[in-house]
N, C-alpha and C. Protein backbone atom coordinates (compact mmCIF):
# COMPACT_ATOMS: atom_id res chain seq x y z
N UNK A 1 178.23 -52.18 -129.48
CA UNK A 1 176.91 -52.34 -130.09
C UNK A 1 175.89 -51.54 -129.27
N UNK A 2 175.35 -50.91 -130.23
CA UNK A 2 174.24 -50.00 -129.04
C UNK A 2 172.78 -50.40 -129.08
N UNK A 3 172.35 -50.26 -128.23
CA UNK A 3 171.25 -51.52 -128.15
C UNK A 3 169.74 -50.57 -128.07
N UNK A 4 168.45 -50.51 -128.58
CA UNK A 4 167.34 -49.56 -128.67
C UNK A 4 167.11 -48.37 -127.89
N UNK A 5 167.25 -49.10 -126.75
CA UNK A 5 166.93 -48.56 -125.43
C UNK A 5 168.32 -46.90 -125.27
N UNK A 6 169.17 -47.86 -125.39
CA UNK A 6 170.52 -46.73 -125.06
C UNK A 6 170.55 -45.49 -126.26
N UNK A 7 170.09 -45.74 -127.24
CA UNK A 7 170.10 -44.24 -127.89
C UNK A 7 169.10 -43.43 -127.79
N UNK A 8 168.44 -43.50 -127.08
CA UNK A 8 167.11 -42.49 -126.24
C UNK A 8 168.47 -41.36 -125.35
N UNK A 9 169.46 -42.18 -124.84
CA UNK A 9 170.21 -41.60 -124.27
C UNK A 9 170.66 -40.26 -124.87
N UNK A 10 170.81 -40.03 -126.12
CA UNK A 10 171.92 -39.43 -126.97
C UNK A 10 170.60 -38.30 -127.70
N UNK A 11 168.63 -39.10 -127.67
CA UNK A 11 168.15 -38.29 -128.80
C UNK A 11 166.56 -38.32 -127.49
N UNK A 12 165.85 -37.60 -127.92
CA UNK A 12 164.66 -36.77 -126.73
C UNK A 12 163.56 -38.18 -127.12
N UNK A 13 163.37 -38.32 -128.40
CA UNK A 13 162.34 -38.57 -129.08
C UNK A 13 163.16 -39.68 -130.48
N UNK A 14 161.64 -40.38 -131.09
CA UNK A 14 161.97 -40.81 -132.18
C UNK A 14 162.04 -39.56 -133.43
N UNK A 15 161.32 -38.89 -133.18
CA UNK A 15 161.10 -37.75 -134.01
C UNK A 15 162.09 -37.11 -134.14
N UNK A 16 163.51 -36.87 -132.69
CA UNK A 16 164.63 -35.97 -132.79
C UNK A 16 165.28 -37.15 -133.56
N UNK A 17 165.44 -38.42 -133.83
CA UNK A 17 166.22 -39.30 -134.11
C UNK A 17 165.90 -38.88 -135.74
N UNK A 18 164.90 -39.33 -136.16
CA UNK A 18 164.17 -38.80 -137.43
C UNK A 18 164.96 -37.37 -138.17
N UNK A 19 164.90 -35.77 -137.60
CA UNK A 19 165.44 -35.33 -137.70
C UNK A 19 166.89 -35.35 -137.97
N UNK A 20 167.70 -35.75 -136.54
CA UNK A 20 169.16 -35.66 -137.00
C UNK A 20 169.13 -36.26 -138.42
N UNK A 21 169.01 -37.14 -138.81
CA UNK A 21 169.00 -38.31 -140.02
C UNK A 21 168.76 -37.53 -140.88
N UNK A 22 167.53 -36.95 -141.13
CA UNK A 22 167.44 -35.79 -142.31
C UNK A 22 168.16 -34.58 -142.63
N UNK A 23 168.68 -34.13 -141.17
CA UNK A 23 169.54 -33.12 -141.14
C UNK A 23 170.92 -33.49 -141.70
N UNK A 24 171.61 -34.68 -141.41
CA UNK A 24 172.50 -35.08 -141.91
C UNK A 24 172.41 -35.32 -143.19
N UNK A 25 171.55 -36.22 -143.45
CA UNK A 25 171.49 -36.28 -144.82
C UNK A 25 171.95 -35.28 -145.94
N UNK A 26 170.87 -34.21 -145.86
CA UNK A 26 171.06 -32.86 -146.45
C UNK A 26 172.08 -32.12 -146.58
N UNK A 27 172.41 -31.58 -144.93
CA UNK A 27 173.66 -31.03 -145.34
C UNK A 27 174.95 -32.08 -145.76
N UNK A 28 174.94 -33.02 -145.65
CA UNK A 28 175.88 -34.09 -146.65
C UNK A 28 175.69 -34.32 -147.72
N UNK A 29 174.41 -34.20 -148.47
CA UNK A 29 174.38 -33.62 -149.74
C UNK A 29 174.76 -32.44 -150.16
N UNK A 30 174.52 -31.51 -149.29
CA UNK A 30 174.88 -30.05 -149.91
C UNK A 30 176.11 -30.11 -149.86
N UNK A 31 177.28 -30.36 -149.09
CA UNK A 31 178.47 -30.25 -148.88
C UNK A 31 179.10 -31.10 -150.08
N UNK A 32 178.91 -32.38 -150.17
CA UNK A 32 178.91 -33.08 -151.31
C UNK A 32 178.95 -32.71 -153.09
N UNK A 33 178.06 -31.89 -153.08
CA UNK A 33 177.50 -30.84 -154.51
C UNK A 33 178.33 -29.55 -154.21
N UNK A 34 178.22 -28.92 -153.46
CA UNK A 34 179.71 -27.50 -153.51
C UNK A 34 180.77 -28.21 -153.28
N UNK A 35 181.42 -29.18 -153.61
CA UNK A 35 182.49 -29.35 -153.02
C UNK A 35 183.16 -29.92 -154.97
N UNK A 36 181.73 -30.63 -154.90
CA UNK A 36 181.91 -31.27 -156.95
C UNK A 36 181.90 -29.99 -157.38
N UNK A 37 181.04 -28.84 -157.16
CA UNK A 37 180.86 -27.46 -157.91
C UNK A 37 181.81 -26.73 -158.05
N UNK A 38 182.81 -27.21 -157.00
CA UNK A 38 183.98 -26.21 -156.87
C UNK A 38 185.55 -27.05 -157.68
N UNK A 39 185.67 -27.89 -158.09
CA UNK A 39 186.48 -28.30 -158.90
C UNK A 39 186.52 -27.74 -160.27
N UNK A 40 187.74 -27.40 -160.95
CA UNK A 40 188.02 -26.82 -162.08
C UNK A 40 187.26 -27.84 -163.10
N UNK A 41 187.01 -26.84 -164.00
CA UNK A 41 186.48 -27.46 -165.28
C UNK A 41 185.26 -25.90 -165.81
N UNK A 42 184.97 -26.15 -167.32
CA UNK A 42 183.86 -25.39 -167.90
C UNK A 42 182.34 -25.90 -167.09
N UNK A 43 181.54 -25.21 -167.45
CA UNK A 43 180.06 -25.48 -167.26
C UNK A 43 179.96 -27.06 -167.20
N UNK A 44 180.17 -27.50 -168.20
CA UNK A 44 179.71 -28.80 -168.51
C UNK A 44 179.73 -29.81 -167.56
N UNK A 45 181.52 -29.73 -167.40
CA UNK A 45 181.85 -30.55 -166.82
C UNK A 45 181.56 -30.64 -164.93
N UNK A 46 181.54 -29.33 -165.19
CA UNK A 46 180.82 -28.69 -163.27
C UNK A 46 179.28 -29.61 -163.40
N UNK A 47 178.45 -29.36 -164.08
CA UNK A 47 177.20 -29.92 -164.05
C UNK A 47 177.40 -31.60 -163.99
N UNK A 48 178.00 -31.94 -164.86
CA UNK A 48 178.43 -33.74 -164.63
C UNK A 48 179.07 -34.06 -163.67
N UNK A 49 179.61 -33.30 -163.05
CA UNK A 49 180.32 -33.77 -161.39
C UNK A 49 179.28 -33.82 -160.80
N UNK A 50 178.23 -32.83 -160.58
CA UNK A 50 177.40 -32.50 -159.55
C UNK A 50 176.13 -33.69 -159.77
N UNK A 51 175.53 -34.10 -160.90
CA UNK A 51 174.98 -35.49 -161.48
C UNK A 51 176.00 -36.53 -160.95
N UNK A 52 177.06 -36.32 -161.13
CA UNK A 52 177.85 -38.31 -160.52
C UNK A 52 177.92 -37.89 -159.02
N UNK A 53 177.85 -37.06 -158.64
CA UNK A 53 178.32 -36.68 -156.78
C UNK A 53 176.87 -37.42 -156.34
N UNK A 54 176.03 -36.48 -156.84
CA UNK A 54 174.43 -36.71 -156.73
C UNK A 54 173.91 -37.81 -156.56
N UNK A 55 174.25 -38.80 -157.86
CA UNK A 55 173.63 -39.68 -157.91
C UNK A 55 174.50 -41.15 -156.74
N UNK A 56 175.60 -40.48 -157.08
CA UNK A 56 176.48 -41.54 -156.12
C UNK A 56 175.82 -41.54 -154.72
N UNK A 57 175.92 -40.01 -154.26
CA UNK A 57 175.21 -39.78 -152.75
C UNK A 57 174.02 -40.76 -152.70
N UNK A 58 173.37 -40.16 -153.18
CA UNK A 58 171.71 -41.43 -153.19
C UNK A 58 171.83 -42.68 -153.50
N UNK A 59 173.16 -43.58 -153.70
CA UNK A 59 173.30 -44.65 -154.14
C UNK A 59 173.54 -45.04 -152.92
N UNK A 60 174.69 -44.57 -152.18
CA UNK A 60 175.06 -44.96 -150.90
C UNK A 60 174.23 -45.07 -150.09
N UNK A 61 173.00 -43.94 -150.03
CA UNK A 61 172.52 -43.76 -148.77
C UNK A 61 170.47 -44.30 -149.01
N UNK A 62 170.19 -45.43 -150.00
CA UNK A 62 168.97 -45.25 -150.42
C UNK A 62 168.25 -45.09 -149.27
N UNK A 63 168.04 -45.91 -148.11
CA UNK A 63 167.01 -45.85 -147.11
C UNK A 63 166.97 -45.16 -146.58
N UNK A 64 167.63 -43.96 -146.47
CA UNK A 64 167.66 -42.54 -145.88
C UNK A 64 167.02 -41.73 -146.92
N UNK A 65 167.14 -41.78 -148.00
CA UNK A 65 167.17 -41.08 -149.30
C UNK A 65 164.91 -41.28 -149.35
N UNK A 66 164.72 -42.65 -148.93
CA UNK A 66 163.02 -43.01 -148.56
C UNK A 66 162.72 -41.71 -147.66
N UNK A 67 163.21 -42.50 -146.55
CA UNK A 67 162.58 -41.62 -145.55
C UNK A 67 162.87 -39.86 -145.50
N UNK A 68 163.68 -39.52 -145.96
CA UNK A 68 163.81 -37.88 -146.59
C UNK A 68 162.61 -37.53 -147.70
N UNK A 69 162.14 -38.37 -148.55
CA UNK A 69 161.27 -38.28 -149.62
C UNK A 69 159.98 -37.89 -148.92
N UNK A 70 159.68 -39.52 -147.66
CA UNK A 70 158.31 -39.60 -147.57
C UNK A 70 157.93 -39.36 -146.30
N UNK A 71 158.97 -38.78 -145.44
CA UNK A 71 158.47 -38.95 -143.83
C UNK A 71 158.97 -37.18 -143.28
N UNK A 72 158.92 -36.45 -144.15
CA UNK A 72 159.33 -35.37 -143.52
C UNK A 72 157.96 -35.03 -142.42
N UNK A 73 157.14 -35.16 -142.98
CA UNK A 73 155.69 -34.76 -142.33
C UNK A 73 155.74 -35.05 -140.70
N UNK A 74 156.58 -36.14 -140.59
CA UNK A 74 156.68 -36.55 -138.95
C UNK A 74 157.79 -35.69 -138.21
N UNK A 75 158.22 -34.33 -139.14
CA UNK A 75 158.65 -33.67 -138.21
C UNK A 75 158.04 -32.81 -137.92
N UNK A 76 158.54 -31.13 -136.97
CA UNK A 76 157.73 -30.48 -136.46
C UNK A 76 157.72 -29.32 -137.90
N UNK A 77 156.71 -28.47 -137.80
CA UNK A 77 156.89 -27.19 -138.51
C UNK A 77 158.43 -26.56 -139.00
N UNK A 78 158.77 -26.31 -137.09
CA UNK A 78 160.19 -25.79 -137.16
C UNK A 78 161.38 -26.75 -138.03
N UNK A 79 160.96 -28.29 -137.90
CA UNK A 79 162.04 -28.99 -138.30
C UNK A 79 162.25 -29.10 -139.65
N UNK A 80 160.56 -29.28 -140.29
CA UNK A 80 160.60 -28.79 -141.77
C UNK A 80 161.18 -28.09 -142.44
N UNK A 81 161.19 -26.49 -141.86
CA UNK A 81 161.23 -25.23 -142.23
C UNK A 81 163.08 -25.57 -142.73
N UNK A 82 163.52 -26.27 -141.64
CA UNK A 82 164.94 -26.12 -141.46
C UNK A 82 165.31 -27.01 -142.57
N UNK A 83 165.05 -27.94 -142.92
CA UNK A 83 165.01 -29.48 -143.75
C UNK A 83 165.28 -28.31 -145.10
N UNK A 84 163.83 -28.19 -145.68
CA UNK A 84 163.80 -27.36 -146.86
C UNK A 84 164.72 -26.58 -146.83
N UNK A 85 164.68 -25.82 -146.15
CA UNK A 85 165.95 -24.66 -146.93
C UNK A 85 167.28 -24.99 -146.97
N UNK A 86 167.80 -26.17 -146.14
CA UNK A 86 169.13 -27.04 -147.32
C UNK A 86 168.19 -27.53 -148.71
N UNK A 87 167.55 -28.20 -148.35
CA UNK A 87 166.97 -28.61 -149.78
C UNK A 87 166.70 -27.32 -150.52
N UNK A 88 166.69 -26.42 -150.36
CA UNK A 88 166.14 -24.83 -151.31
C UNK A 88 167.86 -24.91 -151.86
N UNK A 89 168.97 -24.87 -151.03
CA UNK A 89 170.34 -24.97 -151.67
C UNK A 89 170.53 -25.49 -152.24
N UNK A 90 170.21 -26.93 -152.26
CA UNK A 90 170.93 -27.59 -153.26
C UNK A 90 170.14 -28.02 -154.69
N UNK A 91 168.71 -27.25 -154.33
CA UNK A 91 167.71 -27.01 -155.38
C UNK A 91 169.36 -25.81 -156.40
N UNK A 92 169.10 -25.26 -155.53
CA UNK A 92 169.22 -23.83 -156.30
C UNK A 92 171.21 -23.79 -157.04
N UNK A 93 171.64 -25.04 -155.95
CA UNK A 93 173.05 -25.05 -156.39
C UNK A 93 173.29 -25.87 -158.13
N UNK A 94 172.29 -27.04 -158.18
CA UNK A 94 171.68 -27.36 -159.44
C UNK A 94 171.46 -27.33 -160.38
N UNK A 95 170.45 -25.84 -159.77
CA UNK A 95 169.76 -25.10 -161.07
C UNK A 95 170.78 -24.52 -161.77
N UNK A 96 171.33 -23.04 -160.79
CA UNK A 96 172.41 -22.51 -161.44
C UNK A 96 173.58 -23.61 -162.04
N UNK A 97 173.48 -24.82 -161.62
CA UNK A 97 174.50 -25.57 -162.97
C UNK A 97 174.06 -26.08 -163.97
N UNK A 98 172.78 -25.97 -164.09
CA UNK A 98 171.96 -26.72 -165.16
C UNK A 98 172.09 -25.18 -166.17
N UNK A 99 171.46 -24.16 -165.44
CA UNK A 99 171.71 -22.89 -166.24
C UNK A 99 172.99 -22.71 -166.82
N UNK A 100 174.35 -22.82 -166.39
CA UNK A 100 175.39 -22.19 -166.61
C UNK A 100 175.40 -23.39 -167.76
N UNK A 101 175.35 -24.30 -167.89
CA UNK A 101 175.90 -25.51 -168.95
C UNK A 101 174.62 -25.67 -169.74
N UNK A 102 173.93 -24.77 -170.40
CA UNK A 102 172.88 -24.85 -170.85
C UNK A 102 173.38 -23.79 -172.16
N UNK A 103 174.18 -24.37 -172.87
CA UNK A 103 174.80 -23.77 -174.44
C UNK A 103 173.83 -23.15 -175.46
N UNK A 104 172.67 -23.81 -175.34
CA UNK A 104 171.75 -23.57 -176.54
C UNK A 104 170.52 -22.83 -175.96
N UNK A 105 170.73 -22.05 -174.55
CA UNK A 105 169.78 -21.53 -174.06
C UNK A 105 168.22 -21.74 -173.88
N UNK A 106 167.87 -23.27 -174.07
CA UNK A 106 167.00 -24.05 -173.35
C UNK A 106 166.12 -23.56 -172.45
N UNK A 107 166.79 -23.44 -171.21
CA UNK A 107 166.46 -23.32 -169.69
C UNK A 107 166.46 -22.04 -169.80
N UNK A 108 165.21 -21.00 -169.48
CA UNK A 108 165.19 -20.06 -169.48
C UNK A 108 164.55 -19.54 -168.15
N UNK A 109 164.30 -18.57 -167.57
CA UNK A 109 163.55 -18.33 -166.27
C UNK A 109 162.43 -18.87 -166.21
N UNK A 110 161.60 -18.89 -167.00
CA UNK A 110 160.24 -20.05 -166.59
C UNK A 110 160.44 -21.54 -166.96
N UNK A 111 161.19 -21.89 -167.57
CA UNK A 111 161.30 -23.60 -167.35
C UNK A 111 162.66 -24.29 -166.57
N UNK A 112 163.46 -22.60 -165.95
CA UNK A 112 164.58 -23.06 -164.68
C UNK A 112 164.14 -24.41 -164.13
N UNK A 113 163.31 -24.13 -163.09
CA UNK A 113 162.65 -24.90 -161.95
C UNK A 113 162.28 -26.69 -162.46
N UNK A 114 161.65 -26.30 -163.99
CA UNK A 114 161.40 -27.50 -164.43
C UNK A 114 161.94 -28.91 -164.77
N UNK A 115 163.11 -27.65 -165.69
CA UNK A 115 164.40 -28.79 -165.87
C UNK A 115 164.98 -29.41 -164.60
N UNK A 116 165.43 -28.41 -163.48
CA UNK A 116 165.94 -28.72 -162.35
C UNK A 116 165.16 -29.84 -161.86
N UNK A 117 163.71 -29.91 -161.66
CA UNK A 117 163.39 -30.77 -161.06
C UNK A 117 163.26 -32.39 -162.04
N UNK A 118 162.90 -32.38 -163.00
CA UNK A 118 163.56 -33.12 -163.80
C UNK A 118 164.65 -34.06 -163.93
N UNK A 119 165.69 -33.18 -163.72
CA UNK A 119 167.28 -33.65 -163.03
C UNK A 119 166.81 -35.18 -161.57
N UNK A 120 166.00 -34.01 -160.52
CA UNK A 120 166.13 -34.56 -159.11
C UNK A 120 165.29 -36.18 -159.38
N UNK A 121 163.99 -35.35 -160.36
CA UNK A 121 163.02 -36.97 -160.73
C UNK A 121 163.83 -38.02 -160.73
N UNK A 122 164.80 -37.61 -161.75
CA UNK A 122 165.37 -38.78 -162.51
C UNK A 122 166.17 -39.07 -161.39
N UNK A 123 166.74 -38.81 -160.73
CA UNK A 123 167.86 -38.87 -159.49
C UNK A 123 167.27 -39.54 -158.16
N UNK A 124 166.55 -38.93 -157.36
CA UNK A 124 165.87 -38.75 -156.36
C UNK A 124 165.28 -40.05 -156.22
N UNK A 125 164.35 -40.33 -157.18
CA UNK A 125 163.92 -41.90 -157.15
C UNK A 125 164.00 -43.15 -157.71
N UNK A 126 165.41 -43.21 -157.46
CA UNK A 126 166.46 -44.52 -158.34
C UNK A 126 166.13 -45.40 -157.42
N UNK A 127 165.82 -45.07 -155.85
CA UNK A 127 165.87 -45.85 -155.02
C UNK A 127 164.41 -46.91 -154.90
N UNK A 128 163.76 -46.60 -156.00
CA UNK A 128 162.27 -47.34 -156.11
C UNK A 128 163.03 -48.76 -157.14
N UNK A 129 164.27 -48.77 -157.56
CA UNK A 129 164.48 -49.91 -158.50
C UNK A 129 166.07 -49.95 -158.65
N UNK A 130 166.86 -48.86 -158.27
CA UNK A 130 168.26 -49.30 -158.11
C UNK A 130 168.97 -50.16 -157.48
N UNK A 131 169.66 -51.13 -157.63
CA UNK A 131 170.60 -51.49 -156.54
C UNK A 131 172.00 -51.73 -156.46
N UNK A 132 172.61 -50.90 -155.67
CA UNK A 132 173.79 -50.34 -156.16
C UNK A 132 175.39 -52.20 -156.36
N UNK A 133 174.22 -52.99 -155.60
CA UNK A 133 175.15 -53.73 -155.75
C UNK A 133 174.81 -54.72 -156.85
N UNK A 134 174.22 -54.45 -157.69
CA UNK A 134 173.73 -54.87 -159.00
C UNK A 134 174.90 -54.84 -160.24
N UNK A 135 174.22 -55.34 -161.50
CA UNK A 135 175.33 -54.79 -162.31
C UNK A 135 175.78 -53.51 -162.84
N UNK A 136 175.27 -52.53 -162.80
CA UNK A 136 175.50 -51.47 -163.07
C UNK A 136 175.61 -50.40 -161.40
N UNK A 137 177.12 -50.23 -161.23
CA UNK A 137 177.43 -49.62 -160.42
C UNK A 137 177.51 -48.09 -160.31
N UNK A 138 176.90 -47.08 -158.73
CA UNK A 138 176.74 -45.80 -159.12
C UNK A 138 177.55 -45.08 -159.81
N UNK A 139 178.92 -45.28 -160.45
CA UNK A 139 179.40 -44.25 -161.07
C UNK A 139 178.97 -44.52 -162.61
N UNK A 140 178.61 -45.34 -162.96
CA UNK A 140 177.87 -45.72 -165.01
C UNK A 140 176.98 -45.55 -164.16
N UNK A 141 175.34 -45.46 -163.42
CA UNK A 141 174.61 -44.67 -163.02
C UNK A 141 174.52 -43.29 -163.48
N UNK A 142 175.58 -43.06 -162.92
CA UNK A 142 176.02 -41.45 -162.37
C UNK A 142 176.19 -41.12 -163.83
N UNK A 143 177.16 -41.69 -165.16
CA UNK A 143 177.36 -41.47 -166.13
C UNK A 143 176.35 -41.65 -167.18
N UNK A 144 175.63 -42.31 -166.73
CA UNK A 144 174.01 -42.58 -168.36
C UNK A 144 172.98 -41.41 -167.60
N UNK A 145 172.71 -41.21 -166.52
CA UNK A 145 172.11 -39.92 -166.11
C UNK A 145 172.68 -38.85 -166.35
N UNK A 146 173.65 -39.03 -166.41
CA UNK A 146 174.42 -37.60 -167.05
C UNK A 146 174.14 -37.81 -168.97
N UNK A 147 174.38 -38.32 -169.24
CA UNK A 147 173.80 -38.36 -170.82
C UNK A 147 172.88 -38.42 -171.31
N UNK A 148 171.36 -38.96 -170.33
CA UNK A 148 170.55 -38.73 -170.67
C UNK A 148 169.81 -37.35 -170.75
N UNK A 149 170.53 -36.89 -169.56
CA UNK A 149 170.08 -34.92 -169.04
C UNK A 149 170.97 -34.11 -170.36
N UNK A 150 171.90 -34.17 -170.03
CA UNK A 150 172.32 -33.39 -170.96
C UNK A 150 172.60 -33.40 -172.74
N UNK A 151 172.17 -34.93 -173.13
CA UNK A 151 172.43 -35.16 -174.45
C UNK A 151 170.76 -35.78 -174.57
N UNK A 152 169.76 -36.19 -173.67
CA UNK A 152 168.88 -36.62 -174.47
C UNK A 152 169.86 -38.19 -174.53
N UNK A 153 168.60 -39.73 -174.93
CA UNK A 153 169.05 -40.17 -175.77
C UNK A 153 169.49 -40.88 -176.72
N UNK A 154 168.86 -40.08 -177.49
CA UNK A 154 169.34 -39.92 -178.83
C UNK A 154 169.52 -38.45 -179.19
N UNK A 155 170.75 -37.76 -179.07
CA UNK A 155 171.04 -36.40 -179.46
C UNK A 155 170.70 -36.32 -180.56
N UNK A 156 170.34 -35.05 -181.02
CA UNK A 156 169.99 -35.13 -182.52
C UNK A 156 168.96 -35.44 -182.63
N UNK A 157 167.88 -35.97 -182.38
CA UNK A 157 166.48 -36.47 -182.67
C UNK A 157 165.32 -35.39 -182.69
N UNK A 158 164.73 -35.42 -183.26
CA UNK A 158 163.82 -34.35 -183.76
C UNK A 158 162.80 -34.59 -182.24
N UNK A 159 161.80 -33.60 -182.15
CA UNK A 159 160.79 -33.66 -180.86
C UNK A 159 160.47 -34.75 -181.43
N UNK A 160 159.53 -34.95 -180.03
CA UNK A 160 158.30 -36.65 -180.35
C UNK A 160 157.47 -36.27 -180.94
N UNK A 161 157.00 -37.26 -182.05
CA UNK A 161 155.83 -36.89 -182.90
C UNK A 161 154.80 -37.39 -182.20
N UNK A 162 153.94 -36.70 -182.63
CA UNK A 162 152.15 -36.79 -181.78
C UNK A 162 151.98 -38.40 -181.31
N UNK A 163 151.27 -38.57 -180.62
CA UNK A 163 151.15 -40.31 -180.28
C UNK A 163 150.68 -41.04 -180.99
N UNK A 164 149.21 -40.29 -182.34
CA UNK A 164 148.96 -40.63 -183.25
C UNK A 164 149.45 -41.06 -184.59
N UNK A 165 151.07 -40.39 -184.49
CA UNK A 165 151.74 -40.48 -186.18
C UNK A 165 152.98 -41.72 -185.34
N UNK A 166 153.02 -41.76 -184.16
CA UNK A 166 153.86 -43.45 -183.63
C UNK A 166 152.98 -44.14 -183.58
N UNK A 167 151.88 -44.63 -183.64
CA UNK A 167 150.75 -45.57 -183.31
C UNK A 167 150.97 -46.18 -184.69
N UNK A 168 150.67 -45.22 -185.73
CA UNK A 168 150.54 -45.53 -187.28
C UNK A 168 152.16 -46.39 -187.53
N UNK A 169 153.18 -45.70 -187.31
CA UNK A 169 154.30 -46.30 -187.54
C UNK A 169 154.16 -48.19 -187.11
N UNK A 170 153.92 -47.70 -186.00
CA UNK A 170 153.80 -49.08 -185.04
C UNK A 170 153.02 -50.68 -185.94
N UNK A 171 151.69 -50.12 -186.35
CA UNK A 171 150.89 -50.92 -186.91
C UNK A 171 151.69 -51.22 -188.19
N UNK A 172 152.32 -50.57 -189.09
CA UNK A 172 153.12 -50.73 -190.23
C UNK A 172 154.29 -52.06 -190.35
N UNK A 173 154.84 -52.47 -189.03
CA UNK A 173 155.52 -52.79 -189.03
C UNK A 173 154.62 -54.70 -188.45
């Protein structure tokens, strides 16, 4: 058992402690997502690995998954700099799967970024109301986030009509 005092031993600062944690984090996400990316299958199915890897990762790890969200600021410049650009990877490992499994050509160079982040919304902050030891466990997680991204849902459904022509519906009933 290691006790407060003794892991000062191992880290400079709370701030280096802070770090490792984020550092790990990340690149255990990234490794996590190329590793789903790299299993056989079409587009599709590459993009739904990388959604159940994803979402599983952040299931396991929510209180890390907080403090990655909201405490980067308490590191240094340099530590930032380093943070983001795994996060720029696995932005970008994402995107290009959101692009490649994107059949109906949707996602185009100006709404890349959008959809992608979209994806992370929906992902990223499960940890404000998930709990993995609830009834719905991260892999049906992992699987209705995957159907909602890629099917919408209700597939098939026409855009949303103005807020004004559902209001009217609403009162009708």
């Amino acid at each position: 058992d290691l006790s407060r005092g003794a892991i000062y031993h191992y880290f400079e600062s709370k701030e280096a402690i802070l770090f490792a944690m984020m550092d790990s984090l990340v690149h255990g996400l990234l490794e996590t997502l190329t590793e789903a990316a790299a299993e056989e299958g079409g587009p599709v199915e590459r993009l739904e690995r990388i959604i159940a890897a994803f979402v599983e990762h952040n299931a396991r790890s929510p209180d890390e998954q907080v403090i990655l969200l909201h405490d980067i600021g308490a590191l240094s410049r340099s530590e930032q700099k380093q943070i983001h650009a795994i996060e720029k990877q696995v932005v970008e490992l994402v995107a290009d799967a959101i692009v490649a499994a994107d059949a109906r050509g949707a996602v185009t160079p100006r709404t890349r970024k959008v959809y992608t982040m979209m994806l992370f919304g929906m992902i990223n902050y499960t940890y404000t109301w998930y709990d993995a030891k609830g009834p719905v466990k991260p892999r049906e997680l992992a699987e209705m986030a995957t159907e909602v991204f890629l099917g919408g849902l209700w597939p098939g459904a026409r855009r949303l009509a103005p807020l004004a022509a559902l209001r009217a519906k609403a009162a009708q009933r």
